[in-house]
Every structure is written in structure tokens, then in C-alpha cells.
Protein backbone atom coordinates (compact mmCIF):
# COMPACT_ATOMS: atom_id res chain seq x y z
CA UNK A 1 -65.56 -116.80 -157.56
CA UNK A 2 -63.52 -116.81 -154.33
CA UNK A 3 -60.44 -114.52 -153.96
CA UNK A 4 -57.17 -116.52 -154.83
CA UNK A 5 -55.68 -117.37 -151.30
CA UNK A 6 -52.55 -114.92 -150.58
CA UNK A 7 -49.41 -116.41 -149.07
CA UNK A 8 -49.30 -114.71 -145.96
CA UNK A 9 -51.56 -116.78 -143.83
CA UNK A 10 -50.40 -115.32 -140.51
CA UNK A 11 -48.98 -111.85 -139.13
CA UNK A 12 -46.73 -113.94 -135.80
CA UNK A 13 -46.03 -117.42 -134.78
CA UNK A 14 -45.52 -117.58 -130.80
CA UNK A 15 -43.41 -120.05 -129.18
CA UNK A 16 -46.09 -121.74 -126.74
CA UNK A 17 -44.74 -124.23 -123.95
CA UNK A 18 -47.80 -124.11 -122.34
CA UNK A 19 -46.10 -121.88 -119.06
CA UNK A 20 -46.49 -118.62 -117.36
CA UNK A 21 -44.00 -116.70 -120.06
CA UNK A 22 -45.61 -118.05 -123.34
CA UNK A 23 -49.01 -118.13 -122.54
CA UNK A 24 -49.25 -114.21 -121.89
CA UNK A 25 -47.09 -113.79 -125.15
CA UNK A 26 -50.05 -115.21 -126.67
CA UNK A 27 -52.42 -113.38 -125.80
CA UNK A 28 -50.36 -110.53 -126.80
CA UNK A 29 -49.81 -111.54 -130.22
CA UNK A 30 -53.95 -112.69 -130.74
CA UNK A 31 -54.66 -108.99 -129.17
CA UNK A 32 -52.74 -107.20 -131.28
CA UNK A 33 -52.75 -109.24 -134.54
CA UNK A 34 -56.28 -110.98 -134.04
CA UNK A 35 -56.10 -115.10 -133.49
CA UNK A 36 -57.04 -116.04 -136.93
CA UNK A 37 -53.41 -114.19 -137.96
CA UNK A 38 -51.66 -116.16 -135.19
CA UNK A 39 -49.83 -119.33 -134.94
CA UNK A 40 -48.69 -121.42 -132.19
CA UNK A 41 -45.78 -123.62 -132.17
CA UNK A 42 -44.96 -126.47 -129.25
CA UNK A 43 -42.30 -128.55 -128.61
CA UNK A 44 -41.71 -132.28 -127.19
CA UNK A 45 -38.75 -132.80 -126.73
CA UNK A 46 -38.95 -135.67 -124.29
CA UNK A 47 -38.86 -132.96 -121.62
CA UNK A 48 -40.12 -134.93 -118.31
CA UNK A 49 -42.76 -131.95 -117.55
CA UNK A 50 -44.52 -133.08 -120.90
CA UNK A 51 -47.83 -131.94 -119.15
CA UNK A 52 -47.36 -129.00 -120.81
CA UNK A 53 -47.56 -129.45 -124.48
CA UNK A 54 -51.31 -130.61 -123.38
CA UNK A 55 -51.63 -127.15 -121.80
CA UNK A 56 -49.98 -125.30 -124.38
CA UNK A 57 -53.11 -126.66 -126.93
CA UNK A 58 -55.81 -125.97 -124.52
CA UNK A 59 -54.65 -122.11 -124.06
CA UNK A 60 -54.56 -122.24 -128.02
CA UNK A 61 -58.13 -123.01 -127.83
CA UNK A 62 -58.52 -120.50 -125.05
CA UNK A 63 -57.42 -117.50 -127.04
CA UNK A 64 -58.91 -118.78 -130.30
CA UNK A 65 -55.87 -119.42 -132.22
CA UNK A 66 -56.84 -122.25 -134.54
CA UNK A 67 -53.60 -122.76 -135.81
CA UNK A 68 -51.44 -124.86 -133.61
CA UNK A 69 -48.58 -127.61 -133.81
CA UNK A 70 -46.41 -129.63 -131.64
CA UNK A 71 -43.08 -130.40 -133.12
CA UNK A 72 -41.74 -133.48 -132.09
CA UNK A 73 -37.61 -133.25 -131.36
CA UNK A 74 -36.55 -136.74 -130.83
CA UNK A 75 -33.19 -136.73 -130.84
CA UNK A 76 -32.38 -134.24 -127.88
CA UNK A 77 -31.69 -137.46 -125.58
CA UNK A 78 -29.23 -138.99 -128.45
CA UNK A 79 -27.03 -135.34 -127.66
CA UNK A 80 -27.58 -134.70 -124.43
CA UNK A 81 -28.65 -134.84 -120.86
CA UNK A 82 -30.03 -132.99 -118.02
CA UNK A 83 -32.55 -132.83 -115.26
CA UNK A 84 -35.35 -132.07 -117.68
CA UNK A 85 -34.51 -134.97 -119.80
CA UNK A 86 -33.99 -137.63 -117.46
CA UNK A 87 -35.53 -137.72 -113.94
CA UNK A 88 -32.92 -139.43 -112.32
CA UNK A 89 -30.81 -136.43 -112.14
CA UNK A 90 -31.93 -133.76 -109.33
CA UNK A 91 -33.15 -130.79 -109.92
CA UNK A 92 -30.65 -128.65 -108.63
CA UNK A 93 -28.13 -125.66 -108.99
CA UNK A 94 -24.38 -126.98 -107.08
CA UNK A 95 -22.26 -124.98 -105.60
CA UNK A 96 -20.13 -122.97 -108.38
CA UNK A 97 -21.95 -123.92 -111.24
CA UNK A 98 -23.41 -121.73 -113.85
CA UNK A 99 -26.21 -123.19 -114.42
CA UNK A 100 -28.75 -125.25 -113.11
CA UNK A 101 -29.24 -129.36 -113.68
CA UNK A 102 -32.42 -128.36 -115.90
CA UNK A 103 -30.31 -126.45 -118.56
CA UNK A 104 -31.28 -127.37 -122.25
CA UNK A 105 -28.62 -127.10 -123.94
CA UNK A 106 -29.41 -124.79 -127.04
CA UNK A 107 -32.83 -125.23 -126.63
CA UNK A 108 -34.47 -121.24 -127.94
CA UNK A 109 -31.87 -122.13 -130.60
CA UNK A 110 -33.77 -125.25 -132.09
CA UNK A 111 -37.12 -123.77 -130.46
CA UNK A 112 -36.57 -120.33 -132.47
CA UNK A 113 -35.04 -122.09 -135.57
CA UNK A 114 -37.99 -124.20 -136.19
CA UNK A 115 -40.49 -121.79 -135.39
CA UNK A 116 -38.74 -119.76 -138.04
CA UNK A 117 -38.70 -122.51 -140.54
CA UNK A 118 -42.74 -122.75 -139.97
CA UNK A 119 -43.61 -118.97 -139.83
CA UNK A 120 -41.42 -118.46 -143.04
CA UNK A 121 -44.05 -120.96 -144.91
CA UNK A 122 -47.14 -118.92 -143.44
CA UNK A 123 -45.57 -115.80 -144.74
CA UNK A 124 -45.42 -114.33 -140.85
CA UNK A 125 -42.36 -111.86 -140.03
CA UNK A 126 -41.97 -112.13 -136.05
CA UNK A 127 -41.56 -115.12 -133.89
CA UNK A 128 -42.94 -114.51 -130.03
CA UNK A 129 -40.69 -116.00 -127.26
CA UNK A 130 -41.00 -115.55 -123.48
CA UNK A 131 -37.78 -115.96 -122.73
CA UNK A 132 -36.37 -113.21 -119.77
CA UNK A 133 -32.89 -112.00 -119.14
CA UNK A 134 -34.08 -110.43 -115.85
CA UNK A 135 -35.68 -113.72 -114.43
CA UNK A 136 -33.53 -116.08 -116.86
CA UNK A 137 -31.97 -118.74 -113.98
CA UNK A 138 -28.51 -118.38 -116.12
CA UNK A 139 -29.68 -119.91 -119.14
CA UNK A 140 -27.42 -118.47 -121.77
CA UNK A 141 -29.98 -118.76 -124.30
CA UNK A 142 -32.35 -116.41 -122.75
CA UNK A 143 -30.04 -113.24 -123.21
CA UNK A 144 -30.94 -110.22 -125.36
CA UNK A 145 -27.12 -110.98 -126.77
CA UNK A 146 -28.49 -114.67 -127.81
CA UNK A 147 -31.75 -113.67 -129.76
CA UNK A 148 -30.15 -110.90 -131.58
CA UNK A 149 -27.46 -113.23 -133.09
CA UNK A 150 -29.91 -115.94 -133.51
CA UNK A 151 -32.33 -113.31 -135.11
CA UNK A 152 -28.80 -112.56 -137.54
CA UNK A 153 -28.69 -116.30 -138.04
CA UNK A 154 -32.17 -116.62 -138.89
CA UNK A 155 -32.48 -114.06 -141.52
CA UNK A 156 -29.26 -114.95 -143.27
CA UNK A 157 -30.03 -118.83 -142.85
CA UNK A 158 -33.63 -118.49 -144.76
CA UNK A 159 -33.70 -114.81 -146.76
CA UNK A 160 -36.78 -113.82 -144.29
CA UNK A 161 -36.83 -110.58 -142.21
CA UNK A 162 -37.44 -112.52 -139.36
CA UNK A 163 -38.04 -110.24 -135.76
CA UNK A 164 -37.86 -111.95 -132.64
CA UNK A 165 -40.16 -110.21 -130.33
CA UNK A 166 -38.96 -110.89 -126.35
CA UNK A 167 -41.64 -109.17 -124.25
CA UNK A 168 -40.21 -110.00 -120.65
CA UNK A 169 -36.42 -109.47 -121.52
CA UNK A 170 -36.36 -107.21 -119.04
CA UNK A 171 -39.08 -107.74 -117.31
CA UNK A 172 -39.51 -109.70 -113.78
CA UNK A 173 -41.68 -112.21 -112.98
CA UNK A 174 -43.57 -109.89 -110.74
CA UNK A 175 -43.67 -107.58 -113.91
CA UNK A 176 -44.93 -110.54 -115.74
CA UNK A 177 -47.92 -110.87 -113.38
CA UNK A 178 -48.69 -106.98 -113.53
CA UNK A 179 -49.31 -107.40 -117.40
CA UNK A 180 -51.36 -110.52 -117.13
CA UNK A 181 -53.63 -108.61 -114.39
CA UNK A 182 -54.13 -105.74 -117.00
CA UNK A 183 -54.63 -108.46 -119.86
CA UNK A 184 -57.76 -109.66 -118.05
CA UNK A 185 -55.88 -113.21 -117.57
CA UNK A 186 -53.87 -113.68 -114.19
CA UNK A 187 -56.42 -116.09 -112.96
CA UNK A 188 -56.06 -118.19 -116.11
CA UNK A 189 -52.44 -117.72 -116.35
CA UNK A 190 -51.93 -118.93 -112.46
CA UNK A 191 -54.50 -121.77 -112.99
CA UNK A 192 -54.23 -123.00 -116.61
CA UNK A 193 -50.55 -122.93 -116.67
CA UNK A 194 -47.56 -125.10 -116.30
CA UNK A 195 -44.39 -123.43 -115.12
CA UNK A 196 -43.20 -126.65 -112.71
CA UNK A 197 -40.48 -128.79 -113.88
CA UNK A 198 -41.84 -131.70 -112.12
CA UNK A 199 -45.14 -131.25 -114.26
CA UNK A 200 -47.11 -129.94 -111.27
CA UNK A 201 -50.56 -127.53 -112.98
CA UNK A 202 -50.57 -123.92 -111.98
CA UNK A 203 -48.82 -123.26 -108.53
CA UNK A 204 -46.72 -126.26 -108.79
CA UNK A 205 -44.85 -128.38 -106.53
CA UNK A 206 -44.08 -124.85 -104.79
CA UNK A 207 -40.46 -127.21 -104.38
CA UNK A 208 -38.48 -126.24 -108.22
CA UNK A 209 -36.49 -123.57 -109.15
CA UNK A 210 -39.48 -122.51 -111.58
CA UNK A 211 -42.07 -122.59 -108.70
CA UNK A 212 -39.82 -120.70 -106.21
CA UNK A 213 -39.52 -117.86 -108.97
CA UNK A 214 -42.96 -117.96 -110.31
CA UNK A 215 -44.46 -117.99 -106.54
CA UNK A 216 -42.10 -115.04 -105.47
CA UNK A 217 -43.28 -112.81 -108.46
CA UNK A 218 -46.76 -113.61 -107.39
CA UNK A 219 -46.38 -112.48 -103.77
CA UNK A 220 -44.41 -109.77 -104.89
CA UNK A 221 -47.19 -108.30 -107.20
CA UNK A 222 -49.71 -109.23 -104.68
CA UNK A 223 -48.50 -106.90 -102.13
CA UNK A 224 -47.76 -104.35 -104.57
CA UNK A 225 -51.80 -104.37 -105.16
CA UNK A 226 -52.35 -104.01 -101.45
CA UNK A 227 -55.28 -106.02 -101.16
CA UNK A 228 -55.52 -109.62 -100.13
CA UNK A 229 -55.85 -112.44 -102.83
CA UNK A 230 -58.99 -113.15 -104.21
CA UNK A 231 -59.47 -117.17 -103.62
């Protein structure tokens, strides 16, 4: 007679957009939890970079975690617009402005919400999310500030003991790379990634405010190695 199956079917559900950030949160989370305790969560959104929710699945498959969704959020273009959302508006940051054009408005917010909703019903405690308040472009919603509230929110909003894990809050993207060197994956992370907002695979258009920061982190690592890149 088999066991009767227990309710908590996974240990972390990680926020996977199929980028630099996420995917080396998820190999964290498989490496410390195993993949079969492991979740992944992906969002469309209508985001114009939509490449990514197909790379987000294959580096599910990658690190063997079985259990992966994308989450459709239709209505973002019914609130809202932006750069991401409509590619007739330039990517760009103007002159006195907070942000830049590709700001999602409360984005983590639904992101971190429904991941919360999801890991509540496999019984799993922490949510991973790659956001960075070292590297974060001005986003407010990628502040330490922002995912303790929303952590607040989250707990009182469902009666879970949710804990938002943020492993490159204060790290840089050059940090970033340092990690995914000693996780065996910087290759896969610079080739089987997509960071670019125009939807360009693993270096990217080399153009975007996402290439320019992902590419300086690389060279800046790079040197730090003192040894020419392997090709």
C-alpha cells in the first residue's frame, strides 16, 4: 500500500524569466533543496522579449525541475504601458527621469503575489527572486524595502510564512557572474539565457540597457580572473 501523499509537494518555488538573475537562482534552489522539491513559475505578460518564457522552460529541463508553469497575465496592457509592452516606444532612460521606458509598473508585486498564491498550494515556504538593488536600473520594485513589505503583505494576505529569498540584492552583476563560475554554469548562463529586452539569446543586441549591464559585469569578472575568455 503506497504512503498517503503529504501536502508539502515542494521545499521553494523560484521566479524563472528565463534571464541571467533567475536562472542562477535556480540552480540555487535545485542545489540546495534537490529539483524534485522545486518549482518554477513564468510569466507572459505580453512582454515584447517573450523569447524568454521559451528559455525559462528549457533551463527547467536543464536543472531537472519537473515542475514548471507559465502564468498568463493578460490584462497588464488594459493598465498600462511601457517600452516592454509595446515596441513602439524606445527603449530609453530621458533626461531627469527616474526610471527607464521599460519600467513594469508593479511587476515583482503581481510576479511575487502569484508565485505565492502557487507555492502556498504545494505547501513550499520561500519564493526565489533575482531581483538586485545594487544592479536594479531604478526599478522601485527591486529594493530590499519593496520585498520586505511585500513579504508583510504576503503572509498577512494568505496565513503562510512566506520568505522571499533575494540572492543578488546586493550583489553586482559582476558578482552575479562570480557565483555562476563557481556553480559550474557561466557558460550556460551566458549562452542559454535571455537578459535582452529586444529578445536577443545570450549576449544580446549588446544595444539595451540590460545588455550594456549584463556585458559590463562580464568584462568586469573576466579581468578579475586574469586570463583571457575561453571561446
Amino acid at each position: 500500500m503506497k504512503p498517503a501523499k503529504r501536502r508539502g509537494d515542494a521545499d521553494a518555488v523560484v521566479v524563472l524569466s528565463g534571464g541571467q538573475d533567475s536562472a542562477i537562482c535556480l540552480k540555487l534552489a535545485a542545489d540546495k533543496y534537490g529539483p524534485e522539491r522545486v518549482a518554477a513559475i513564468t510569466f507572459a505578460y505580453g512582454q515584447r522579449h517573450s523569447i524568454e518564457t521559451r528559455y525559462a522552460k528549457s533551463l527547467a529541463r536543464t536543472f531537472g525541475v519537473k515542475r514548471h508553469r507559465t502564468v498568463r497575465l493578460g490584462f497588464y496592457k488594459d493598465l498600462t504601458t511601457n517600452a516592454l509592452l509595446d515596441r513602439q516606444i524606445p527603449i530609453e532612460r530621458k533626461k531627469g527621469s527616474t526610471c527607464p521606458s521599460t519600467v513594469v509598473e508593479g511587476r515583482n508585486a503581481f510576479f511575487l503575489l502569484a508565485a505565492g498564491v502557487w507555492a502556498k498550494s504545494l505547501g513550499a515556504r520561500t519564493i526565489y527572486t533575482g531581483v538586485s538593488e545594487a544592479d536594479y536600473s531604478g526599478y522601485p520594485d527591486c529594493r530590499k524595502e519593496f520585498i520586505r513589505a511585500q513579504e508583510k503583505a504576503m503572509r498577512l494576505a494568505m496565513l503562510w510564512p512566506f520568505r522571499i529569498v533575494t540572492p543578488f540584492m546586493h550583489r553586482t552583476k559582476a558578482q552575479e557572474w562570480a557565483l555562476a563560475d563557481r556553480l559550474g554554469i557561466l557558460d550556460l548562463v551566458r549562452r542559454k539565457t535571455v537578459t535582452c529586452y529586444r529578445g536577443v539569446p545570450g549576449d544580446g543586441c549588446g544595444e539595451c540597457p540590460a545588455c550594456r549591464l549584463r556585458a559590463r559585469g562580464l568584462e568586469e569578472y573576466l579581468k578579475s580572473r586574469r586570463r583571457p575568455e575561453a571561446r
